[in-house]
Protein backbone atom coordinates (compact mmCIF):
# COMPACT_ATOMS: atom_id res chain seq x y z
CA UNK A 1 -48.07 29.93 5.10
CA UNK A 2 -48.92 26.56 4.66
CA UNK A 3 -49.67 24.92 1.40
CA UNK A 4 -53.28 25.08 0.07
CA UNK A 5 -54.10 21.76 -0.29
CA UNK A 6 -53.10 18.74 -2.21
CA UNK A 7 -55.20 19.75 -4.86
CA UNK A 8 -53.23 21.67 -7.94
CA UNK A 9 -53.26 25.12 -9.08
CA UNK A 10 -53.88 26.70 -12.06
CA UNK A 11 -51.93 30.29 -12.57
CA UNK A 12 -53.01 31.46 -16.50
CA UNK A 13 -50.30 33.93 -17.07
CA UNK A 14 -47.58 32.59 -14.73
CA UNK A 15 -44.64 33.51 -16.38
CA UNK A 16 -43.16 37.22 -15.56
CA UNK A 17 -44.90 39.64 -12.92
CA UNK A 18 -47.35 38.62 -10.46
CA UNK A 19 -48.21 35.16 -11.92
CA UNK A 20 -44.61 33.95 -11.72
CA UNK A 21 -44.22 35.67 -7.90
CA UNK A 22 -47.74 33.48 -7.09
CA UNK A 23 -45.97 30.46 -8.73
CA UNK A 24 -42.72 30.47 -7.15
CA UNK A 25 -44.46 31.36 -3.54
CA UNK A 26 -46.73 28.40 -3.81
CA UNK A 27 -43.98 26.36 -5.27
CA UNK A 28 -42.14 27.04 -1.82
CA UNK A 29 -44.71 25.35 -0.11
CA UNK A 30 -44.84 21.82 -1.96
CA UNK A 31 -47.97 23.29 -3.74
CA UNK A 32 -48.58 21.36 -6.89
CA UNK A 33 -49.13 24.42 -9.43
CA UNK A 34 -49.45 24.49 -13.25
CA UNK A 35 -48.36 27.60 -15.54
CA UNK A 36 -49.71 28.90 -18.69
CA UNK A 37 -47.98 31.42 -21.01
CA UNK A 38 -47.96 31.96 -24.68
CA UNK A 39 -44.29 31.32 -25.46
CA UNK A 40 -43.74 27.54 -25.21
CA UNK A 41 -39.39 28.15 -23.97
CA UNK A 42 -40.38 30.52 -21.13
CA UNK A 43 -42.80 28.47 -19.31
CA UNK A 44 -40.96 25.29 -19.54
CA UNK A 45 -37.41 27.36 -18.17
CA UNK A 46 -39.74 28.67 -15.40
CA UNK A 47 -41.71 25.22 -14.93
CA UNK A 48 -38.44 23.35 -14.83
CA UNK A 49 -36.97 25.62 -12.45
CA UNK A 50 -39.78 25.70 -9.57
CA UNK A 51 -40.85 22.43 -10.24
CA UNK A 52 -44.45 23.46 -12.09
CA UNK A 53 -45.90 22.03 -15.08
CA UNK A 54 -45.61 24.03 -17.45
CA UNK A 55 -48.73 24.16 -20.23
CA UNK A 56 -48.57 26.98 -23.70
CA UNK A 57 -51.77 28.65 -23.40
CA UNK A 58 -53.43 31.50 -25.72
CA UNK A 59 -55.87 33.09 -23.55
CA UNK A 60 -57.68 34.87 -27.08
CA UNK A 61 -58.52 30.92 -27.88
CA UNK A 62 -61.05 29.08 -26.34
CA UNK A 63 -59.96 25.70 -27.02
CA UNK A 64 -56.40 26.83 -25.96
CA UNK A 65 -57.56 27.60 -22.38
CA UNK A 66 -60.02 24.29 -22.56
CA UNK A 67 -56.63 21.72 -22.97
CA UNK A 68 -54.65 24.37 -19.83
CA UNK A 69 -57.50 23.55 -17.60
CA UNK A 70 -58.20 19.50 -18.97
CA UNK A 71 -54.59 18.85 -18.50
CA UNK A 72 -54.18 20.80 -15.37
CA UNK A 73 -56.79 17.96 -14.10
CA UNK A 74 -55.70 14.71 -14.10
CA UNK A 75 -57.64 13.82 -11.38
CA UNK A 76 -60.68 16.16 -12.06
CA UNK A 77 -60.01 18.29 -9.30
CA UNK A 78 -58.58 21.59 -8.86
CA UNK A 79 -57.38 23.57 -5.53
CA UNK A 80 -57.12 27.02 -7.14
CA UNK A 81 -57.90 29.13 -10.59
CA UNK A 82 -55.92 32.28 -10.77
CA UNK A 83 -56.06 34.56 -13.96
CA UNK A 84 -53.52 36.87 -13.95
CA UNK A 85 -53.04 37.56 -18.01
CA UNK A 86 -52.57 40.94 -18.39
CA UNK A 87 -52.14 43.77 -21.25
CA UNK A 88 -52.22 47.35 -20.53
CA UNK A 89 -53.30 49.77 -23.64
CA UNK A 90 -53.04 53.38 -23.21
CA UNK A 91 -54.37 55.32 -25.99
CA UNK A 92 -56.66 58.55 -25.76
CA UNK A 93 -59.85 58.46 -26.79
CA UNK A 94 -59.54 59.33 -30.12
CA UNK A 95 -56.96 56.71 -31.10
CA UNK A 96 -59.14 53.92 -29.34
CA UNK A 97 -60.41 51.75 -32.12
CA UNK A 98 -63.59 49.32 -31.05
CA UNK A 99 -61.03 46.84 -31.68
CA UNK A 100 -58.53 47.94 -28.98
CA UNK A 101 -61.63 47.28 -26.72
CA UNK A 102 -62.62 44.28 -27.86
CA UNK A 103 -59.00 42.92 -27.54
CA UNK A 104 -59.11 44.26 -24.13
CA UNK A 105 -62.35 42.44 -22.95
CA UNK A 106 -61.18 39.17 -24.70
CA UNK A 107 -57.59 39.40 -22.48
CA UNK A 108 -59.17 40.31 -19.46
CA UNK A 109 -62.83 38.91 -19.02
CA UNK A 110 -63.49 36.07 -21.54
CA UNK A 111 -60.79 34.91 -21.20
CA UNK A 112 -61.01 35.06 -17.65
CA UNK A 113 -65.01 33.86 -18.10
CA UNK A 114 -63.99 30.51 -20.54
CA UNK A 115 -61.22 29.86 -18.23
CA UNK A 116 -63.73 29.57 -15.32
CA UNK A 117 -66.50 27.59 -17.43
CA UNK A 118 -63.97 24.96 -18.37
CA UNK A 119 -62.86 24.63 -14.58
CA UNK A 120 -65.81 25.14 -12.79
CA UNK A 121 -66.42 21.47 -12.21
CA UNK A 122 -62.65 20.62 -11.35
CA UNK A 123 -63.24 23.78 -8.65
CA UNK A 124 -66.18 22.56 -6.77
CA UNK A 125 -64.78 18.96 -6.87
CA UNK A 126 -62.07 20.28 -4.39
CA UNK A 127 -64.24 23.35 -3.15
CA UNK A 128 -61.60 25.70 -4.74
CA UNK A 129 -60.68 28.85 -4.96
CA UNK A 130 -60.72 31.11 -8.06
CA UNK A 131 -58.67 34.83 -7.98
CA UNK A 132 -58.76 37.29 -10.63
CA UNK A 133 -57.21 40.61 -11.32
CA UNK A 134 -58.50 43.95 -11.76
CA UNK A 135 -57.33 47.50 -11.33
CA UNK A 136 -57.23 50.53 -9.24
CA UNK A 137 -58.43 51.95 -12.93
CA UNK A 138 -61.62 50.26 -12.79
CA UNK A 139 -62.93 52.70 -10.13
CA UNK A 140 -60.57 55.96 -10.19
CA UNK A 141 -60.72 57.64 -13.64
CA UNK A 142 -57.46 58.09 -15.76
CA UNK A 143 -56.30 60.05 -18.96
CA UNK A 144 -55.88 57.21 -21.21
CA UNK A 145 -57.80 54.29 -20.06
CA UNK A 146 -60.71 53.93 -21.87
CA UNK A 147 -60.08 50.54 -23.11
CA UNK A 148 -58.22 48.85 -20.10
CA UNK A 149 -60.33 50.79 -17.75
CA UNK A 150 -63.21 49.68 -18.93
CA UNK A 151 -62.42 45.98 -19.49
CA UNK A 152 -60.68 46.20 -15.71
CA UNK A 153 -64.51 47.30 -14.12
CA UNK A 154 -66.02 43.87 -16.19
CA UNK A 155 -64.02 42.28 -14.42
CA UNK A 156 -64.57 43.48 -11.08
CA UNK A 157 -68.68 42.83 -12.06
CA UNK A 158 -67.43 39.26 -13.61
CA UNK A 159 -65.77 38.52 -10.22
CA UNK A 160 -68.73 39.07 -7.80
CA UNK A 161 -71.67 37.46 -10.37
CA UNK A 162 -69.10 33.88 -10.25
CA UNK A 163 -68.90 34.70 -6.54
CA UNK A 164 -72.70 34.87 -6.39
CA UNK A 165 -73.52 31.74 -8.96
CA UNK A 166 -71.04 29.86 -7.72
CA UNK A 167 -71.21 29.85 -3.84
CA UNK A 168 -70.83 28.00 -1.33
CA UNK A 169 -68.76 25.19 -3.19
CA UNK A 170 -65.91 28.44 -5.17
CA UNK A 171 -64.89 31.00 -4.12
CA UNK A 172 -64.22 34.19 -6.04
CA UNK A 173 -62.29 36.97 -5.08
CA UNK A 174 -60.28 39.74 -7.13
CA UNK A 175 -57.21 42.00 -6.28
CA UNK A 176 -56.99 45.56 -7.81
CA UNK A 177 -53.41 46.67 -7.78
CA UNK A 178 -52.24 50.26 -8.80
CA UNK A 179 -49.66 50.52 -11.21
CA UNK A 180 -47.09 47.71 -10.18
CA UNK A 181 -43.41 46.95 -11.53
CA UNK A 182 -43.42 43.98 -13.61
CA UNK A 183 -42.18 43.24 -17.24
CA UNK A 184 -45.92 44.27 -18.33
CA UNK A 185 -45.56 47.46 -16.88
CA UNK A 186 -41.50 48.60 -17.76
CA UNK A 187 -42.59 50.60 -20.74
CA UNK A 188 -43.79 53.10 -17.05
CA UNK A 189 -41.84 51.73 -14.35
CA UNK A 190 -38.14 52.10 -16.36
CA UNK A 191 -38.30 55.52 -16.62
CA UNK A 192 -36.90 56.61 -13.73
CA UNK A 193 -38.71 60.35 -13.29
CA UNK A 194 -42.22 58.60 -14.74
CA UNK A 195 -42.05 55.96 -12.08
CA UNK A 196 -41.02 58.42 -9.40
CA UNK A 197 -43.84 60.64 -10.84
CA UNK A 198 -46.03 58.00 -10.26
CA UNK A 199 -44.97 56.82 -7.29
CA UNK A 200 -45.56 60.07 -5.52
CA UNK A 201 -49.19 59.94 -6.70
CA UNK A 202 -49.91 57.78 -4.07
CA UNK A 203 -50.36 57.92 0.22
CA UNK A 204 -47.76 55.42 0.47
CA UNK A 205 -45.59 56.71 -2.46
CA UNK A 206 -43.65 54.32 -4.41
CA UNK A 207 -45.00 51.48 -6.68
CA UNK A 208 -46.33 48.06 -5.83
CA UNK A 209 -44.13 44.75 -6.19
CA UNK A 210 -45.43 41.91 -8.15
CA UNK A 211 -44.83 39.29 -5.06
CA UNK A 212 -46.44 41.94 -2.67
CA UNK A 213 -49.91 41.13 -4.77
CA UNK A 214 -48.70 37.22 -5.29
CA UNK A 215 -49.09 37.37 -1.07
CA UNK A 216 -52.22 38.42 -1.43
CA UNK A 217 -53.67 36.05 -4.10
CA UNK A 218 -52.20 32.75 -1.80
CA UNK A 219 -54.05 34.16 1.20
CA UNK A 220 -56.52 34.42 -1.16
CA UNK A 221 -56.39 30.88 -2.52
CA UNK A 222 -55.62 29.53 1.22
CA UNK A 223 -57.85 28.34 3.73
CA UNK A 224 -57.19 31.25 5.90
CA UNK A 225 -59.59 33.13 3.46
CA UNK A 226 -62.31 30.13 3.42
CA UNK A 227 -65.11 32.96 4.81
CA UNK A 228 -64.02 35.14 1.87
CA UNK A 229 -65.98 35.66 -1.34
CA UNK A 230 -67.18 38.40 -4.29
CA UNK A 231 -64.48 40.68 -2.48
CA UNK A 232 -62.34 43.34 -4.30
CA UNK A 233 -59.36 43.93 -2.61
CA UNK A 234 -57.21 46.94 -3.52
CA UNK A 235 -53.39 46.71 -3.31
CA UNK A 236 -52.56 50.30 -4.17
CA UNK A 237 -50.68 52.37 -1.83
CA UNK A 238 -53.81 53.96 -0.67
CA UNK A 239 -54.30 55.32 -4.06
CA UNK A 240 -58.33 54.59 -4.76
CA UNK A 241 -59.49 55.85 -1.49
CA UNK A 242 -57.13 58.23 0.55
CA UNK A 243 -55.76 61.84 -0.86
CA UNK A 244 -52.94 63.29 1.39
CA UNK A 245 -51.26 66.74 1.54
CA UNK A 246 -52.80 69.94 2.46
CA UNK A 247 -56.51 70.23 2.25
């Protein structure tokens, strides 16, 4: 795939699992791309490695993720937004505090909200392309979930009300993955007979690969998808819409 355009993009959350996998993919194609994480030494290793520039970003502060996008944007233009910070919290119900919610909402829609205010103008500058990241747990109910369920489904809402307010210049698009191996996810995937528990769950039974939904997000972010908006697109092994075995 060819590169997006000459315009850069932003990747909040591009160090480890499908962030870095995005990174390095666009890297490959001369795309100028900037990386956010939380620990200063892993994004500049990463960054110096691919060639990125590399930017220390707390998505829980909002002046944190206004300096990632103002110094992502030299120029005032941006090619791409891609929020792909991610936490997941499994709790039953009756250990879920309000404040497990709240931190889950913060993570996953205002941060992804601010992050989208702040580069909203850089976006339609280079009629961009904004991706987010949601769940197959936003629409198929799990044991556990309340929190990151529920944050996953504001997102999926977030994604087509920017896709609506902010056509035709951006476009907005999410991808709903099912459980996925990344670092996020090894307290799941390491297990050996939980990940080939969950594995089985699904039509096409093992897990998803972090670069499978990086592919995804670039066609996403490419011109190839330039009659593409407010779409949720699931990456799950069939999981959220097909049942197989014996009826």
């Amino acid at each position: 795939m060819t590169s997006i355009s000459a315009d850069p993009v932003l990747i909040f959350g591009g160090v480890g699992g499908i962030g870095e996998a995005l990174a390095r993919r666009l890297r490959a194609t001369g795309q100028p791309v900037s990386i956010t994480s939380r620990d200063a030494a892993s994004v500049e290793a990463l960054a110096a490695e691919i060639g990125a520039r590399p930017l220390v970003c707390d998505v829980l502060d909002e002046t944190s993720i206004e300096a990632a996008v103002a110094a992502s944007t030299p120029d005032g233009r941006l090619g791409g937004l891609v929020y792909a910070v991610g936490s997941i919290s499994l709790k039953p119900l009756g250990r879920t505090t309000p404040a497990d919610m709240m931190t889950a909402f913060q993570v996953h829609v205002a941060g992804a909200m601010t992050a989208v205010q702040q580069a909203a103008e850089a976006l339609k500058a280079a009629a961009g392309s904004i991706v987010l990241f949601s769940s197959v747990a936003a629409r198929q109910g799990f044991p556990m979930h309340t929190a990151i369920g529920t944050a996953k489904a504001a997102v999926e809402g977030l994604t087509i009300s920017l896709a609506a307010e902010l056509a035709p210049s951006i476009r907005v698009n999410a991808i709903a993955p099912s459980l996925t191996v990344t670092p996020l996810s090894a307290g799941l995937t390491m297990n050996p007979r939980m990940a080939e528990g969950i594995a089985a769950l699904h039509p096409i039974p093992r897990l998803g690969t972090a670069d499978e939904m990086a592919a995804l997000a670039q066609f996403l972010l490419s011109a190839d998808a330039s009659w593409m908006t407010g779409q949720i697109l699931g990456v799950d092994g069939g999981r959220s819409t097909l049942r197989v075995g014996k009826a």
